[in-house]
Protein backbone atom coordinates (compact mmCIF):
# COMPACT_ATOMS: atom_id res chain seq x y z
CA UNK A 1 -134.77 -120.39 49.82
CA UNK A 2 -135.33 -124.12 50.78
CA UNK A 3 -136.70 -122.75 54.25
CA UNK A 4 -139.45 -120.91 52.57
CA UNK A 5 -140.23 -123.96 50.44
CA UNK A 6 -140.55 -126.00 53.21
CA UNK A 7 -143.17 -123.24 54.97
CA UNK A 8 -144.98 -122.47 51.74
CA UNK A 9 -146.10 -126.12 51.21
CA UNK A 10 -148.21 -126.84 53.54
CA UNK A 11 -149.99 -123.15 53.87
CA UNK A 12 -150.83 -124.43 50.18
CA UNK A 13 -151.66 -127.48 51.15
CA UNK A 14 -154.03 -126.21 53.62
CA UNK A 15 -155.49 -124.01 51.00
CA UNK A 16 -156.12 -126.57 49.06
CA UNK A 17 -157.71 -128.80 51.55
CA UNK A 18 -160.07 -125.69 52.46
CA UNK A 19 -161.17 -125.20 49.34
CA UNK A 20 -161.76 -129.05 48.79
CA UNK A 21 -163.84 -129.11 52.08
CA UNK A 22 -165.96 -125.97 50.99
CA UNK A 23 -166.58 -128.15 47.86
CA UNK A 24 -167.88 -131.30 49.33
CA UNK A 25 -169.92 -129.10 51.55
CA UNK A 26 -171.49 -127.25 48.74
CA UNK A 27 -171.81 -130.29 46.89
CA UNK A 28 -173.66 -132.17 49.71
CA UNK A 29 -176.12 -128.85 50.55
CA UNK A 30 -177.01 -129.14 46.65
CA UNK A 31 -177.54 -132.86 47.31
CA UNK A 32 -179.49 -132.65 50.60
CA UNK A 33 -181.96 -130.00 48.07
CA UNK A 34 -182.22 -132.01 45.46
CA UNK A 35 -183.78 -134.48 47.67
CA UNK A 36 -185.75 -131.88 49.63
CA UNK A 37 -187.09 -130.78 46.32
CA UNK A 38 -187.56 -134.45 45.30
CA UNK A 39 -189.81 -135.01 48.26
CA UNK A 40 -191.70 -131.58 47.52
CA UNK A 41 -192.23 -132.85 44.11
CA UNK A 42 -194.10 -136.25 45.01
CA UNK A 43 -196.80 -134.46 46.63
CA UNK A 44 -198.06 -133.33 43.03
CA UNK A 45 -196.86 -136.73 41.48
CA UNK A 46 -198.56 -139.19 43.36
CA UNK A 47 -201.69 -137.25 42.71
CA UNK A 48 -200.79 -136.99 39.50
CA UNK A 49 -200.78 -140.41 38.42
CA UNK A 50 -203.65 -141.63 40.16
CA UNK A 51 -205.97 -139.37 38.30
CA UNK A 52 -203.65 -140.53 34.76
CA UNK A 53 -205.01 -144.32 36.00
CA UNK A 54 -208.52 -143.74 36.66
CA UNK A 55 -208.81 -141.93 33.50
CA UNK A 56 -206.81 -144.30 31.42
CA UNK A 57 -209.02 -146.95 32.87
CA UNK A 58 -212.19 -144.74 31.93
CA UNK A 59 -211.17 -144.34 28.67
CA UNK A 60 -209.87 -148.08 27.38
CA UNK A 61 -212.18 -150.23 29.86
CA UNK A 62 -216.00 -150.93 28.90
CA UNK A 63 -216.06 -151.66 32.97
CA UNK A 64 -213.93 -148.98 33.60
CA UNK A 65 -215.82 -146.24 31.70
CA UNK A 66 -219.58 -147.44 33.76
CA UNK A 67 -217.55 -147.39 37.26
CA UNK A 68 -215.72 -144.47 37.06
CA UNK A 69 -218.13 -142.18 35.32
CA UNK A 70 -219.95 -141.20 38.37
CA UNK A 71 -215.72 -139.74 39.96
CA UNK A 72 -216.10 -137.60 36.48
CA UNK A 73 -219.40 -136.58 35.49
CA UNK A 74 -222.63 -135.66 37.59
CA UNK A 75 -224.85 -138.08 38.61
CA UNK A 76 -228.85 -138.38 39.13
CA UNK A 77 -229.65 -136.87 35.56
CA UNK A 78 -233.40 -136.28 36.01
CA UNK A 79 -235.69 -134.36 33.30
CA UNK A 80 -237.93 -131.58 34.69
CA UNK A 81 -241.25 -131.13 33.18
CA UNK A 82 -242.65 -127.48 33.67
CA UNK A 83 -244.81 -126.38 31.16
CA UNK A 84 -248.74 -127.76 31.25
CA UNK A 85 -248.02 -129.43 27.55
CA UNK A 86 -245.26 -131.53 28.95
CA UNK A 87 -242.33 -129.81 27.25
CA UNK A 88 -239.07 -130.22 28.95
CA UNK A 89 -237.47 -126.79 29.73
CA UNK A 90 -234.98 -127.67 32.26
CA UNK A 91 -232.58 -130.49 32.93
CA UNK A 92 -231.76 -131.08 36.85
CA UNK A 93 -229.84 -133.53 38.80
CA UNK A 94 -230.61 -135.23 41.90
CA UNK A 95 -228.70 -136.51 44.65
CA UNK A 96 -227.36 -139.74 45.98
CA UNK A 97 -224.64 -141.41 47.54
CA UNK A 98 -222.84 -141.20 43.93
CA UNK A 99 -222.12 -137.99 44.65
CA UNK A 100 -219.30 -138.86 47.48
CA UNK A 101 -216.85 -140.51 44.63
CA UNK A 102 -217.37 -137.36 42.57
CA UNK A 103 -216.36 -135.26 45.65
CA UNK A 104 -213.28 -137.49 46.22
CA UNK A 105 -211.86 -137.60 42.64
CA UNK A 106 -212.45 -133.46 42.49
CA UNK A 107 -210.76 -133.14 46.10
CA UNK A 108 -207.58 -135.41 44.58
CA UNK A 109 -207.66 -133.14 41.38
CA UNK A 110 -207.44 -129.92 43.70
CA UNK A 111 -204.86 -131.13 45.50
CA UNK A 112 -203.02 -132.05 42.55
CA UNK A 113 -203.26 -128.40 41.43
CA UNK A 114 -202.59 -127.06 44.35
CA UNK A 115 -199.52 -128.62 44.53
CA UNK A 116 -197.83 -128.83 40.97
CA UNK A 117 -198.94 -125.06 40.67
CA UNK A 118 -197.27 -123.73 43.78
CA UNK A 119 -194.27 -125.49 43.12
CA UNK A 120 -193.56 -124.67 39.10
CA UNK A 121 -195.54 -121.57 39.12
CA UNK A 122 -195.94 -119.39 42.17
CA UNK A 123 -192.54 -120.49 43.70
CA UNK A 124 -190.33 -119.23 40.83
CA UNK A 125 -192.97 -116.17 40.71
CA UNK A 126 -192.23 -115.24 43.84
CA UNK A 127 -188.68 -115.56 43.72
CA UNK A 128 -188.90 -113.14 40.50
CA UNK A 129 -190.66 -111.15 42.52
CA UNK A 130 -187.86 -110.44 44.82
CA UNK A 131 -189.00 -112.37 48.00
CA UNK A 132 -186.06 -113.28 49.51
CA UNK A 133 -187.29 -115.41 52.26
CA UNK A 134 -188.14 -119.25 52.34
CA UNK A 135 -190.71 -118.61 54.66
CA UNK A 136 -192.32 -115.70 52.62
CA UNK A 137 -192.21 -117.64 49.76
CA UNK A 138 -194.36 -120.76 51.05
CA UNK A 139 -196.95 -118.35 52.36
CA UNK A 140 -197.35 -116.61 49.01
CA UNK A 141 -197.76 -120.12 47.60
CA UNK A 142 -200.81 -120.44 49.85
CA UNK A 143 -202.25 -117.52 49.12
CA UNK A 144 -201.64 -116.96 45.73
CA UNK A 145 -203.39 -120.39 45.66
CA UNK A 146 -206.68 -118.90 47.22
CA UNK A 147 -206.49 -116.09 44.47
CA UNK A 148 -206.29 -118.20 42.12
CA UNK A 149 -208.97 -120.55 43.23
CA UNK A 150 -211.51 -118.10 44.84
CA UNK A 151 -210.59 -115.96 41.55
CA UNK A 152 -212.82 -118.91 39.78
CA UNK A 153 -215.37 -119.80 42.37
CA UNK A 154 -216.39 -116.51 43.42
CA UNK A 155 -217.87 -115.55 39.54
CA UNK A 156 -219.21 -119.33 39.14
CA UNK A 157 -220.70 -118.57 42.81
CA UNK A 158 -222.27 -115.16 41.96
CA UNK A 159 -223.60 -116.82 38.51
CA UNK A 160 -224.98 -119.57 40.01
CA UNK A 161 -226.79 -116.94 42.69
CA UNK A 162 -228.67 -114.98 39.90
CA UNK A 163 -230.05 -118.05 38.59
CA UNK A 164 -231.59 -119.11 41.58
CA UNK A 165 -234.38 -117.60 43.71
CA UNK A 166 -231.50 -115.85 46.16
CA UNK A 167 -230.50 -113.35 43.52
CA UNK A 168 -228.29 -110.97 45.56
CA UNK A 169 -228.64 -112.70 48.91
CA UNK A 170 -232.60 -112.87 49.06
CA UNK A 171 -232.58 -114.86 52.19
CA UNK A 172 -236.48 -115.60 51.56
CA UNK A 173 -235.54 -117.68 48.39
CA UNK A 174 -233.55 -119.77 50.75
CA UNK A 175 -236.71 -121.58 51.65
CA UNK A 176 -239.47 -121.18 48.80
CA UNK A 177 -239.55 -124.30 46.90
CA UNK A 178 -237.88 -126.00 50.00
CA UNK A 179 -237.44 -129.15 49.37
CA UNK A 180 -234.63 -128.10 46.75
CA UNK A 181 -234.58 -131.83 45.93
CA UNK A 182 -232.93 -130.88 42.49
CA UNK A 183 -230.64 -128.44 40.80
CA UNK A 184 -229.57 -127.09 37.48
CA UNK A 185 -226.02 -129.27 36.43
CA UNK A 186 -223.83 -125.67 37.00
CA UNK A 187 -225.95 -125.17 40.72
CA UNK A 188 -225.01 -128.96 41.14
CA UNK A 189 -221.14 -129.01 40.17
CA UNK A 190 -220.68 -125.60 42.05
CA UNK A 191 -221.55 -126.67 45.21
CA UNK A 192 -219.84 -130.07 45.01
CA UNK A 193 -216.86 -128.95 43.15
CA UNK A 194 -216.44 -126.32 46.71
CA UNK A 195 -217.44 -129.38 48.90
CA UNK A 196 -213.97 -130.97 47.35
CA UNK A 197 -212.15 -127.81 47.62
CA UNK A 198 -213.08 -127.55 51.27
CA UNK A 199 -212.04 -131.62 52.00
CA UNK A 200 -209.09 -130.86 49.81
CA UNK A 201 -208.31 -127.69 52.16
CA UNK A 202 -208.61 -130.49 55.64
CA UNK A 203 -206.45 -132.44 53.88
CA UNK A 204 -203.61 -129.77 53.79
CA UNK A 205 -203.90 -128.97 57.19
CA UNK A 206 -204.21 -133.06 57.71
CA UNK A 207 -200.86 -133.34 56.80
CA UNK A 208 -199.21 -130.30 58.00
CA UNK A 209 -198.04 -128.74 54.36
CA UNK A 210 -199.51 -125.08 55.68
CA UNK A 211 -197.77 -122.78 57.90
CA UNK A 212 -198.90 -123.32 61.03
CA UNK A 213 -199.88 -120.01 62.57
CA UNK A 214 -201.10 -118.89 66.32
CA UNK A 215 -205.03 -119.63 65.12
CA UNK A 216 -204.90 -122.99 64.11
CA UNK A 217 -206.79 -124.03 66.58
CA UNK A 218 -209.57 -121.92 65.41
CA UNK A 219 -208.68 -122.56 62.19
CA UNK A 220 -209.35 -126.58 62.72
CA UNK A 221 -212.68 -125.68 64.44
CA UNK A 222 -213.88 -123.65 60.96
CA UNK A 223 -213.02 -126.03 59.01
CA UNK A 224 -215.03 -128.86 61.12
CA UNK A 225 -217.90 -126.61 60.94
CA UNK A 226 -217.39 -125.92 57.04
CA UNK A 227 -217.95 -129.45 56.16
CA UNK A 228 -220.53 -130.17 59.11
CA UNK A 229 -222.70 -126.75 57.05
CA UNK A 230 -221.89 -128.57 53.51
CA UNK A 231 -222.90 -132.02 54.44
CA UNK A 232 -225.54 -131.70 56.35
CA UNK A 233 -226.69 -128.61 53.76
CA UNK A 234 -226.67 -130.99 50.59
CA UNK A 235 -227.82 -134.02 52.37
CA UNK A 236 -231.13 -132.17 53.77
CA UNK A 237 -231.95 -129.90 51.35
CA UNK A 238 -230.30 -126.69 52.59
CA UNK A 239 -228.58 -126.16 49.20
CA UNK A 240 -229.57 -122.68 48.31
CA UNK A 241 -228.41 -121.52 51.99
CA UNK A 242 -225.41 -122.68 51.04
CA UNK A 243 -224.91 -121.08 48.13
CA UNK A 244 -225.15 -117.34 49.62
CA UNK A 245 -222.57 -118.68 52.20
CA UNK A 246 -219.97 -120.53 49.29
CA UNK A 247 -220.17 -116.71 47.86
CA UNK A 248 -219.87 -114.29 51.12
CA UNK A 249 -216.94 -116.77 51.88
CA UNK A 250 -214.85 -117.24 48.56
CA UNK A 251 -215.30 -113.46 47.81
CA UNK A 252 -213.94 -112.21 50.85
CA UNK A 253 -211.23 -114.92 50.84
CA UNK A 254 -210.10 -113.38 47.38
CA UNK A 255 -209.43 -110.26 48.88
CA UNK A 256 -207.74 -111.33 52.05
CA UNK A 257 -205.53 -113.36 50.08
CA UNK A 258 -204.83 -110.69 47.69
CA UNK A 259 -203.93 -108.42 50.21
CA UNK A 260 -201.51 -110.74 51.88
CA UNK A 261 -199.94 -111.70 48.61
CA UNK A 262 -199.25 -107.39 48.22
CA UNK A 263 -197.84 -107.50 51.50
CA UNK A 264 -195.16 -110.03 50.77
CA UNK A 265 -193.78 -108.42 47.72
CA UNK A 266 -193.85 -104.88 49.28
CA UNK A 267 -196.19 -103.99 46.98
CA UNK A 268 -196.73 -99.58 46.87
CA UNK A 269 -201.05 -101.07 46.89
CA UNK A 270 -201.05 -102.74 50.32
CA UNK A 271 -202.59 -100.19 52.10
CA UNK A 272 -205.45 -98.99 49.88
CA UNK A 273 -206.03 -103.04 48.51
CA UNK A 274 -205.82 -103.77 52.58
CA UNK A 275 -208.69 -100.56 53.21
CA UNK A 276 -210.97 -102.91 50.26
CA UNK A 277 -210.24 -106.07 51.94
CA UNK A 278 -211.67 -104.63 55.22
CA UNK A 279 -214.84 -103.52 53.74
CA UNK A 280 -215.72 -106.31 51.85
CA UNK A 281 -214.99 -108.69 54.80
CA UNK A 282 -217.08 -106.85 56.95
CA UNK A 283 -219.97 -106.77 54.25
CA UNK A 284 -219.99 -110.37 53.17
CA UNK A 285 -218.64 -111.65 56.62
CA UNK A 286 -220.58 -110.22 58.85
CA UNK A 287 -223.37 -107.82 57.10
CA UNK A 288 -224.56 -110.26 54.51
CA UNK A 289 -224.34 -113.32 57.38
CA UNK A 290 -225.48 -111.43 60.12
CA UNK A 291 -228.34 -111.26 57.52
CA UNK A 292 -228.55 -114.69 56.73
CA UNK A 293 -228.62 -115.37 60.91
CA UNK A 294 -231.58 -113.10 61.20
CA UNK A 295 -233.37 -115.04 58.58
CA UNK A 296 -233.31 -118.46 60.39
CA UNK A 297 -234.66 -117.16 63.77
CA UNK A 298 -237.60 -115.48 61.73
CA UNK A 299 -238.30 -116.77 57.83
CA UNK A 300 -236.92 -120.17 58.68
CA UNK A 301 -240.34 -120.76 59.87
CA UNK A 302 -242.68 -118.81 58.46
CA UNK A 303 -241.95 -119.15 54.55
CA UNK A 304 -242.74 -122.39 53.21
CA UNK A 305 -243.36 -126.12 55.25
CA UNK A 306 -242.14 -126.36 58.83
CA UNK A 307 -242.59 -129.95 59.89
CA UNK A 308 -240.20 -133.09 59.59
CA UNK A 309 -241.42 -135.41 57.23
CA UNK A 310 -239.01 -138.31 56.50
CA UNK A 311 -241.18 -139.97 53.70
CA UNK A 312 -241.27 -136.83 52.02
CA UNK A 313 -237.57 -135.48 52.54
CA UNK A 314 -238.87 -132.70 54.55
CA UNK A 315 -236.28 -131.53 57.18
CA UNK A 316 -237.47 -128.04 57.82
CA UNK A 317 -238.03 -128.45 61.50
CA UNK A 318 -237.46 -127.21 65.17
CA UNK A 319 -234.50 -129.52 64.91
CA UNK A 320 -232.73 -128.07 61.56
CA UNK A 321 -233.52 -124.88 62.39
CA UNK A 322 -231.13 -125.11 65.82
CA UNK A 323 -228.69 -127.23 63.97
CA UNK A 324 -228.61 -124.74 61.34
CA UNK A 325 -228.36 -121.63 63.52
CA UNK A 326 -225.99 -122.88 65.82
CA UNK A 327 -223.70 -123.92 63.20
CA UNK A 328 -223.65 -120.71 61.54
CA UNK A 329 -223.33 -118.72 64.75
CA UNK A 330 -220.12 -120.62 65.55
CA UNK A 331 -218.94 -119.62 61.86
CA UNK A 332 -219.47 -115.97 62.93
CA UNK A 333 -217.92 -116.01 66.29
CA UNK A 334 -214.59 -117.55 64.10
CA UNK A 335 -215.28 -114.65 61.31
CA UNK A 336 -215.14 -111.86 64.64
CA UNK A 337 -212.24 -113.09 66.34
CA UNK A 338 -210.32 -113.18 62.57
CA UNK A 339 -211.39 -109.45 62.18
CA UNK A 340 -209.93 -108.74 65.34
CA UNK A 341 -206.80 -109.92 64.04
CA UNK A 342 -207.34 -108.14 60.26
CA UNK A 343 -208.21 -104.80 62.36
CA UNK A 344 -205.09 -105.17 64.73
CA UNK A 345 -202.75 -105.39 61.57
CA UNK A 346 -204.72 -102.47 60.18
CA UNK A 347 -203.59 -100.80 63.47
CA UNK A 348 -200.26 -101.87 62.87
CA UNK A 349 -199.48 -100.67 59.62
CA UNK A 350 -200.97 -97.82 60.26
CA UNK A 351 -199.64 -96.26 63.27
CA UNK A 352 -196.64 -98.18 63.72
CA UNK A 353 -195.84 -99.11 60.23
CA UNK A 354 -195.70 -102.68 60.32
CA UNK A 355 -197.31 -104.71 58.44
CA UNK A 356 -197.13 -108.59 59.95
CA UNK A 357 -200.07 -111.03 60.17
CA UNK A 358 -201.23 -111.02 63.33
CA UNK A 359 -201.46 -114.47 63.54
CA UNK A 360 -198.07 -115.54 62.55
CA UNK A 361 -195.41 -117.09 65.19
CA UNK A 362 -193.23 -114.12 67.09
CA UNK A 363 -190.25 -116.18 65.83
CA UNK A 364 -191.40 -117.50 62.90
CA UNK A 365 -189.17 -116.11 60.29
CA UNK A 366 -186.29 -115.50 62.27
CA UNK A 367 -186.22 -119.80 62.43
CA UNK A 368 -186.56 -119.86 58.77
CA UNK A 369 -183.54 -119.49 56.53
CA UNK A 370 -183.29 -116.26 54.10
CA UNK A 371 -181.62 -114.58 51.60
CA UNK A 372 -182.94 -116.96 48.74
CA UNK A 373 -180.86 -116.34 45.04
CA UNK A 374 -183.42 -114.89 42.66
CA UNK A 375 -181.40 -117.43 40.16
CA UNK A 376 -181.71 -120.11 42.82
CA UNK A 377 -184.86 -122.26 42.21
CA UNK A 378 -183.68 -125.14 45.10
CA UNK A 379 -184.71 -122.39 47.60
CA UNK A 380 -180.08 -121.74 48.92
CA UNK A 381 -179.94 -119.74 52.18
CA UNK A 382 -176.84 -117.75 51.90
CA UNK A 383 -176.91 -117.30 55.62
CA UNK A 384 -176.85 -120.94 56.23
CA UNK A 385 -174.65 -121.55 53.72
CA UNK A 386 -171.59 -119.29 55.15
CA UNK A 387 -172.11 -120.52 58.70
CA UNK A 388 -171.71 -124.49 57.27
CA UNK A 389 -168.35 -123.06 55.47
């Protein structure tokens, strides 16, 4: 009897100490999370209360609410007489260096909501949803974000289109009325309020908070190009181009990102939502640009001044018209070699029923942890978890 006592204690002893470890280590994974999700968190907090600040200041400060109006509201107000009488019908804005704060202040606003959304709204959606990986999960952040955010530009982009002369991609109303010197306030915000989204979009991939996938090299180039087109299209009068390529851009984007978001919950739709997605990228990518391409090797010229006038902010030249096709022709080249890859999934899930993103790392997921607890909002790999025990 006293031999099995003196056995017996320290196999419980033993037990004990196990179970102590295997509480310290659960105890410091919760802790190494909670600081993970800390870190996670300032990304939408630091944004957060900058914009608090410069509207607290606009608000309370005489001098604060005259300097920071132009980061809030449109600038260049000017009043547009059209009728012989006088009357004004119409009021436009101009454009001036003004406009770069507003762009800024929007850009830190996007990221702001790009952040705080896809961390208390998409993450525990997905998780609902019944994705079970970490990786999954941060990709259906991304593009649930482009759903959401193309969801909004591509109606304000198609409005903005039929009150303009380029009603349903008239490439000739690209260039009547060039100079477009001014613009109606919603023709104005649109195309700034994208400008922001687009430096808010470089500053993502700045900092490394998207998945970084086989094309990012391309993927650096477009976006290079993107703001080059915006810039350069705002600053010399190429605004109603622009517009036609804001909306063949965002629309398609909606249903690419739609498509992937089915994919990642296993959704019964993926197939006939990915058969859409291929025709209305191929329309709007390549129909409605190829279009737009066309257009500047033949109407650039021929409809309206063609002669570079600095006094008169004319830019419609020999010189614009290279910059401008060249520009765009490097966008389409990126828009092929991206249908090659939407094609080759297409191929994929059809014939060998897998559907993957061609562009994603071989070994990407299989370096991410899994098995994330639908109840589990600090992301726990079960996985990960046994192998530490």
């Amino acid at each position: 009897m006293e031999t099995n006592n003196i056995v017996d204690y320290p196999v419980d002893q033993l037990h004990s100490a196990m179970e102590g470890r295997k509480l310290r280590s659960r105890r410091l994974r919760k802790a190494r999370k909670q600081v993970e999700l800390e870190k996670e968190a300032m990304r939408w907090k630091i944004p957060f209360s900058l914009i608090t600040i410069i509207l607290w200041f606009y608000l309370v400060s005489p001098v604060g609410f005259e300097l920071l109006r132009p980061l809030i509201y449109l600038s260049y107000k000017v009043k547009v007489n059209v009728t012989t009488d006088g009357a004004v019908v119409a009021e436009e804005y101009g454009k001036g260096p003004l406009d770069i704060p507003f762009v800024a202040f929007y850009a830190l606003v996007l990221f702001f909501a790009r952040e705080y959304i896809s961390q208390e709204i998409f993450r525990p959606l997905a998780i609902c949803l019944g994705i079970t990986s970490r990786s999954k999960v941060h990709k259906f952040n991304e593009q649930a974000w482009v759903v959401l955010f193309t969801g909004i530009a591509g109606p304000l982009g198609v409005y903005v289109m039929y009150h303009s002369p380029t009603w349903y991609f008239s490439t000739a109303g690209m260039y009547a009325a060039y100079p477009h010197k001014t613009h109606l306030a919603v023709t104005k915000f649109y195309y700034l309020f994208l400008a922001a989204f687009w430096a808010q979009q470089a500053l993502v991939m700045i900092l490394g908070l998207e998945t970084r996938r086989r094309d990012f090299r391309e993927l650096v180039i477009h976006h290079v190009v993107t703001l080059s087109l915006i810039g350069l299209s705002y600053r010399f009068h190429f605004t109603m181009m622009g517009v036609l390529i804001y909306v063949t851009h965002d629309v398609s984007d909606f249903f690419l990102a739609a498509s992937k978001t089915f994919n990642y919950i296993d959704s019964p739709w993926q197939g006939p939502y990915y058969v859409l997605c291929v025709v209305v990228w191929v329309y709007t990518r390549h129909y409605i640009n190829l279009h737009i391409l066309y257009s500047i090797l033949t109407e650039f010229r021929t409809i309206g001044p063609y002669v570079l006038d600095w006094e008169q902010e004319q830019y419609k030249c020999v010189i614009s018209n290279v910059i401008t096709f060249v520009l765009l022709a490097m966008l389409q080249l990126l828009n092929i070699y991206w249908s090659k890859c939407l094609l080759r999934v297409g191929y994929r899930f059809a014939f060998l029923g897998v559907a993957k993103d061609d562009r994603e790392e071989e070994d990407e997921d299989r370096s991410e942890p899994e098995d994330i607890k639908p109840d589990d909002k600090e992301l726990a790999d079960n996985e990960s978890d046994s192998k530490e025990e």
